[in-house]
Protein backbone atom coordinates (compact mmCIF):
# COMPACT_ATOMS: atom_id res chain seq x y z
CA UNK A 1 -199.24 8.25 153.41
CA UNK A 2 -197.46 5.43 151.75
CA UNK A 3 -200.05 2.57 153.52
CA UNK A 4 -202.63 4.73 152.21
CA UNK A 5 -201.60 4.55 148.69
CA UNK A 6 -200.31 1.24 148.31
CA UNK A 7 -203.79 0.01 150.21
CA UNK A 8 -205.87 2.10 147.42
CA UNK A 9 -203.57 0.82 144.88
CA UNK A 10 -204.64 -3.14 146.37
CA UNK A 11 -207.85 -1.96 146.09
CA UNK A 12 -207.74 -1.02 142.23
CA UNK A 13 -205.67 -3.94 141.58
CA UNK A 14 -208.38 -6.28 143.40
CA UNK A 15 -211.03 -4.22 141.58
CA UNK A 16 -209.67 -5.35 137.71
CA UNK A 17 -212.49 -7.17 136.38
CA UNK A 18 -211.13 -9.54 134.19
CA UNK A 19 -213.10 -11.59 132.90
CA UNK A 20 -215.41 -8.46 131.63
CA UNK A 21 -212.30 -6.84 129.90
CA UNK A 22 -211.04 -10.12 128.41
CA UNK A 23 -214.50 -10.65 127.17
CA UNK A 24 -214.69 -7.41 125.73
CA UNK A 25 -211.20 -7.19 123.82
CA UNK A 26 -210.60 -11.08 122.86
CA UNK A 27 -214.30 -11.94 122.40
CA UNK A 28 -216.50 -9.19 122.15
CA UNK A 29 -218.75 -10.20 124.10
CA UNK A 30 -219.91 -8.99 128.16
CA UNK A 31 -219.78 -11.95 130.31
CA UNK A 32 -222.75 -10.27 132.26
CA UNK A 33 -225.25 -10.49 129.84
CA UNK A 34 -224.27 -14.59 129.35
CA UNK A 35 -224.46 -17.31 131.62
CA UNK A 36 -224.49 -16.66 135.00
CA UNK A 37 -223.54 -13.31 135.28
CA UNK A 38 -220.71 -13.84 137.07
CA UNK A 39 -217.03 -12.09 136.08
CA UNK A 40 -215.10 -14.94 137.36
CA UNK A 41 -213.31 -18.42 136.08
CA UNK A 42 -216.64 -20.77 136.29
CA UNK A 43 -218.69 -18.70 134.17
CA UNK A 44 -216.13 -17.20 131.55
CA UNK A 45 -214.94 -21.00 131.35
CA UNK A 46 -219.06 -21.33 130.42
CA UNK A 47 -219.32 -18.70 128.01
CA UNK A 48 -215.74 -18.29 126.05
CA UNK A 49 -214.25 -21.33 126.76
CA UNK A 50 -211.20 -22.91 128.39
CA UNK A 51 -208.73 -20.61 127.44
CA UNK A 52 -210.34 -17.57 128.66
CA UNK A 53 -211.60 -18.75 131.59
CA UNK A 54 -207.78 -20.21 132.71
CA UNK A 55 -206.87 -16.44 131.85
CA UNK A 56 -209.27 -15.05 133.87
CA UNK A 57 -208.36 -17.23 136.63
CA UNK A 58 -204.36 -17.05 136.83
CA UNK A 59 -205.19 -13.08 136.04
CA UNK A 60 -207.63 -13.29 139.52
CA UNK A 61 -205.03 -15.33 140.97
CA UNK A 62 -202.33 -12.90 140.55
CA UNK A 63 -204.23 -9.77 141.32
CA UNK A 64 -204.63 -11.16 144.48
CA UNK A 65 -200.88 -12.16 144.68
CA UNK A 66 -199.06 -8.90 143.79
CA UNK A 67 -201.70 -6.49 145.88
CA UNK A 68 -200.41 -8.92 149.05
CA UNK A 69 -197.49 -8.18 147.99
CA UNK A 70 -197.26 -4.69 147.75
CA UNK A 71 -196.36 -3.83 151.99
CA UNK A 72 -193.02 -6.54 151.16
CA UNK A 73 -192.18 -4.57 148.13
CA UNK A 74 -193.01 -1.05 149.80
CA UNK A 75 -191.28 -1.62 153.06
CA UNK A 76 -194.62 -1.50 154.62
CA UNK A 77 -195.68 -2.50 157.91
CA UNK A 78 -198.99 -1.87 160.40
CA UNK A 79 -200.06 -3.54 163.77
CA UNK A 80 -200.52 -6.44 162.33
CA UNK A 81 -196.68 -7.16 161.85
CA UNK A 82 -195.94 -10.09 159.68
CA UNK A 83 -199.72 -10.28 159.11
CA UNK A 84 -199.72 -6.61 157.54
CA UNK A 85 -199.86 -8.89 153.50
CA UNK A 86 -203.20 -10.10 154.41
CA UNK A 87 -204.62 -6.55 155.37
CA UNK A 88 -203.65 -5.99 151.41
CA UNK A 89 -204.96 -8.85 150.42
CA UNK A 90 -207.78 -8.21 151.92
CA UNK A 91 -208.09 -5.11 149.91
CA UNK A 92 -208.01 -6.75 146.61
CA UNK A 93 -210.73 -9.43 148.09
CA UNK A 94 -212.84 -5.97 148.41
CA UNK A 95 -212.23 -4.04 144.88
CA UNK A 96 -212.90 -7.86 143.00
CA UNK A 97 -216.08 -8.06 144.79
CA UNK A 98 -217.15 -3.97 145.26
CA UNK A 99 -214.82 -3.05 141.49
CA UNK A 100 -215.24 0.64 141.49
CA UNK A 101 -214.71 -0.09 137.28
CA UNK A 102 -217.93 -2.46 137.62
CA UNK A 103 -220.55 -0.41 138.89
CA UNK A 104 -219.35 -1.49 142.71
CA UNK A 105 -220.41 -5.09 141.79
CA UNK A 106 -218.33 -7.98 141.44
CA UNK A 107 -217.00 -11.43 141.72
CA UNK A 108 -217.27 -14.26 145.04
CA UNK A 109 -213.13 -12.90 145.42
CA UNK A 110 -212.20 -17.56 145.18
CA UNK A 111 -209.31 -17.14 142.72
CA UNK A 112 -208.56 -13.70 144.59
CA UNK A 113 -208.31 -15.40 148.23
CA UNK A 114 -206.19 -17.91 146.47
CA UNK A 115 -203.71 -15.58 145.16
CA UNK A 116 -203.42 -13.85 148.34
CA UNK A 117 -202.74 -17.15 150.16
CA UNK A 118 -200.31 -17.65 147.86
CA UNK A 119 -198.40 -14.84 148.51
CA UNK A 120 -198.75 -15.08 152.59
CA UNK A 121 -198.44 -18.85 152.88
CA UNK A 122 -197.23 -20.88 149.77
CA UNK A 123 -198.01 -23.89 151.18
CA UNK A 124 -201.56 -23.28 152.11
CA UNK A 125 -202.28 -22.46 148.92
CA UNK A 126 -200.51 -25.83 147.49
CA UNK A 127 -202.94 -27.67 149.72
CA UNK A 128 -205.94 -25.45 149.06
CA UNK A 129 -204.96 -25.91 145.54
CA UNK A 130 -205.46 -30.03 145.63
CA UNK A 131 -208.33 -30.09 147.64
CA UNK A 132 -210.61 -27.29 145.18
CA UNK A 133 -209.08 -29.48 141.89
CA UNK A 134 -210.07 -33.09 143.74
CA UNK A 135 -213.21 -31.77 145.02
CA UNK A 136 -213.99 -30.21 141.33
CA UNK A 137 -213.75 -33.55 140.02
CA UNK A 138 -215.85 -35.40 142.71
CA UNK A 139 -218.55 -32.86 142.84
CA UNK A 140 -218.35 -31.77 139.37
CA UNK A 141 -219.35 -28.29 140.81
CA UNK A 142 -217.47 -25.69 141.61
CA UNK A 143 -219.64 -23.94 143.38
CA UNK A 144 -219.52 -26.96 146.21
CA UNK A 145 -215.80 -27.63 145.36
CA UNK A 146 -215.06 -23.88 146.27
CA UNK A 147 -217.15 -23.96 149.98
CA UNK A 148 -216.09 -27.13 150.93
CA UNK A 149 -212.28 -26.02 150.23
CA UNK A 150 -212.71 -23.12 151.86
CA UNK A 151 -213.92 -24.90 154.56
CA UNK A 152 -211.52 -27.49 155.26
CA UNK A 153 -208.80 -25.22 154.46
CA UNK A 154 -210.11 -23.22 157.75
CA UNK A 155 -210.05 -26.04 160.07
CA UNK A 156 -205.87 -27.28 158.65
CA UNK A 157 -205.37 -23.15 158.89
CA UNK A 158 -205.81 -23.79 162.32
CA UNK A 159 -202.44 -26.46 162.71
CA UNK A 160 -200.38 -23.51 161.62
CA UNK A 161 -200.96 -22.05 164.93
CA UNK A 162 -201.62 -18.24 162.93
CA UNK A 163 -204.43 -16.67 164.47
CA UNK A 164 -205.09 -13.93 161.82
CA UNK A 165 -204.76 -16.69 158.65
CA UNK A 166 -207.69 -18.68 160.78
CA UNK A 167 -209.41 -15.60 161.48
CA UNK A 168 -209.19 -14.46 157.48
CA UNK A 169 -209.77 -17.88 156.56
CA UNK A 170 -212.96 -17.84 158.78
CA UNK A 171 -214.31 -14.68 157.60
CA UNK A 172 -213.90 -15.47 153.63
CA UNK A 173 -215.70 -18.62 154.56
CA UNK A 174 -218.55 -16.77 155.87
CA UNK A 175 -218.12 -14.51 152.55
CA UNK A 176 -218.19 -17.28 149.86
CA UNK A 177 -220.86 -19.46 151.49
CA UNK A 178 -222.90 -16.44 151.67
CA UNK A 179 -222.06 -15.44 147.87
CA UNK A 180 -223.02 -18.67 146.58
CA UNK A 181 -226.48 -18.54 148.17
CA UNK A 182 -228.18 -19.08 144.96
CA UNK A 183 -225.73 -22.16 144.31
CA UNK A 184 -226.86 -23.05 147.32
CA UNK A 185 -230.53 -23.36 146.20
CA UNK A 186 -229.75 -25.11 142.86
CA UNK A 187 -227.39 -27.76 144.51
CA UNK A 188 -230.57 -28.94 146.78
CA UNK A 189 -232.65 -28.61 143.82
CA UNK A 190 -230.20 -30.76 141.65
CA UNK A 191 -229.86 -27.81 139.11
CA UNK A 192 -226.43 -26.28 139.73
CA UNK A 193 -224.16 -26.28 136.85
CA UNK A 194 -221.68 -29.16 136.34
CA UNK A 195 -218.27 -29.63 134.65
CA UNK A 196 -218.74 -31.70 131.57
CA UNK A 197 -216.14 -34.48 133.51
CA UNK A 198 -215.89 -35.79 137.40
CA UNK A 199 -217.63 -38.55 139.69
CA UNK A 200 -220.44 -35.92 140.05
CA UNK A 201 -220.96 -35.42 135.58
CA UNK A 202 -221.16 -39.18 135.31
CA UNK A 203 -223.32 -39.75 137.89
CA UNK A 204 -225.76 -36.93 136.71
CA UNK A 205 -225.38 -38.08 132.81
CA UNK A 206 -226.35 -42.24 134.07
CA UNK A 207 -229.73 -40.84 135.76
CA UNK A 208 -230.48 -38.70 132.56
């Protein structure tokens, strides 16, 4: 009974959305209707600016954090073992992305999966960390920054010799590449959205 509850309450913790309440109370304004659409860091960063969107993000990131958590706290364990954090994180992947207090829609769960590697793996997340901020400023995209990270931070997963991190790692992979499928488009059309500073901006802004 107590995995039950404490994997619903990684679910509602997951499911937050953020950068819609944040909007709402600090801004008045629903980041749905502006910009992308999207509830997460890029596009509150886009529509109320750098403060709210690194609130949104550390808020994403610790969601993701404290619901992995939650079986260490709770003296909680399933078959998984020592894996049993990432089931929970795993949970909070699914309410940011399926947020029962957002119509069962949602975020693409990258400052989510970051918290939760945080909490299982400290050091994962240190290197994810570098590669998503040096990729940011070559691309100049997040959208690219994000699936290349996740990527690459698949194939090091794999040096830790922890077959349910690679297999996790693997799956969000699969998840984020197929939630940025309209990035996707826009980066071969030379359209996506750019930070206003990296290699990528100034190559962009010396063509225009």
């Amino acid at each position: 009974m107590k995995l039950v509850s404490l994997l619903v309450l990684a679910y509602l913790l997951g499911a937050i959305p953020n950068g819609v309440w944040v909007g709402k109370a600090f801004f008045k304004t629903d980041i749905r209707q502006a910009g992308s659409g999207n509830i997460g860091t890029t596009n509150t960063y886009r529509v109320l600016g750098p403060y709210a969107g690194s609130a949104v993000m550390f808020l994403d990131i610790a969601k993701g954090t404290v619901a992995t958590l939650l079986p260490t706290w709770g003296h909680v364990t399933t078959f998984l073992g020592t894996a049993t954090p990432l089931l929970f994180g795993l949970f909070a992947i699914l309410g940011h992305t399926v947020s029962i207090f957002d119509h069962f829609k949602g975020g693409k769960a990258v400052a989510t999966s970051a918290g939760m590697l945080l909490a299982y793996n400290p050091l994962m997340f240190v290197i994810a960390a570098g590669l998503w901020v040096g990729l940011i400023y070559w691309t100049s995209m997040v959208s690219l920054a994000s699936m290349i990270a996740f990527t690459l931070i698949t194939l090091i997963s794999l040096f830790f010799h922890d077959i349910y991190l690679t297999g996790i790692a693997v799956i969000l992979t699969i998840f984020v590449f197929y939630r940025h499928r309209s990035n996707i488009q826009r980066i071969r059309q030379g359209t996506e959205s750019m930070v206003p500073f990296g290699r990528g901006y100034k190559q962009r802004q010396s063509k225009s």
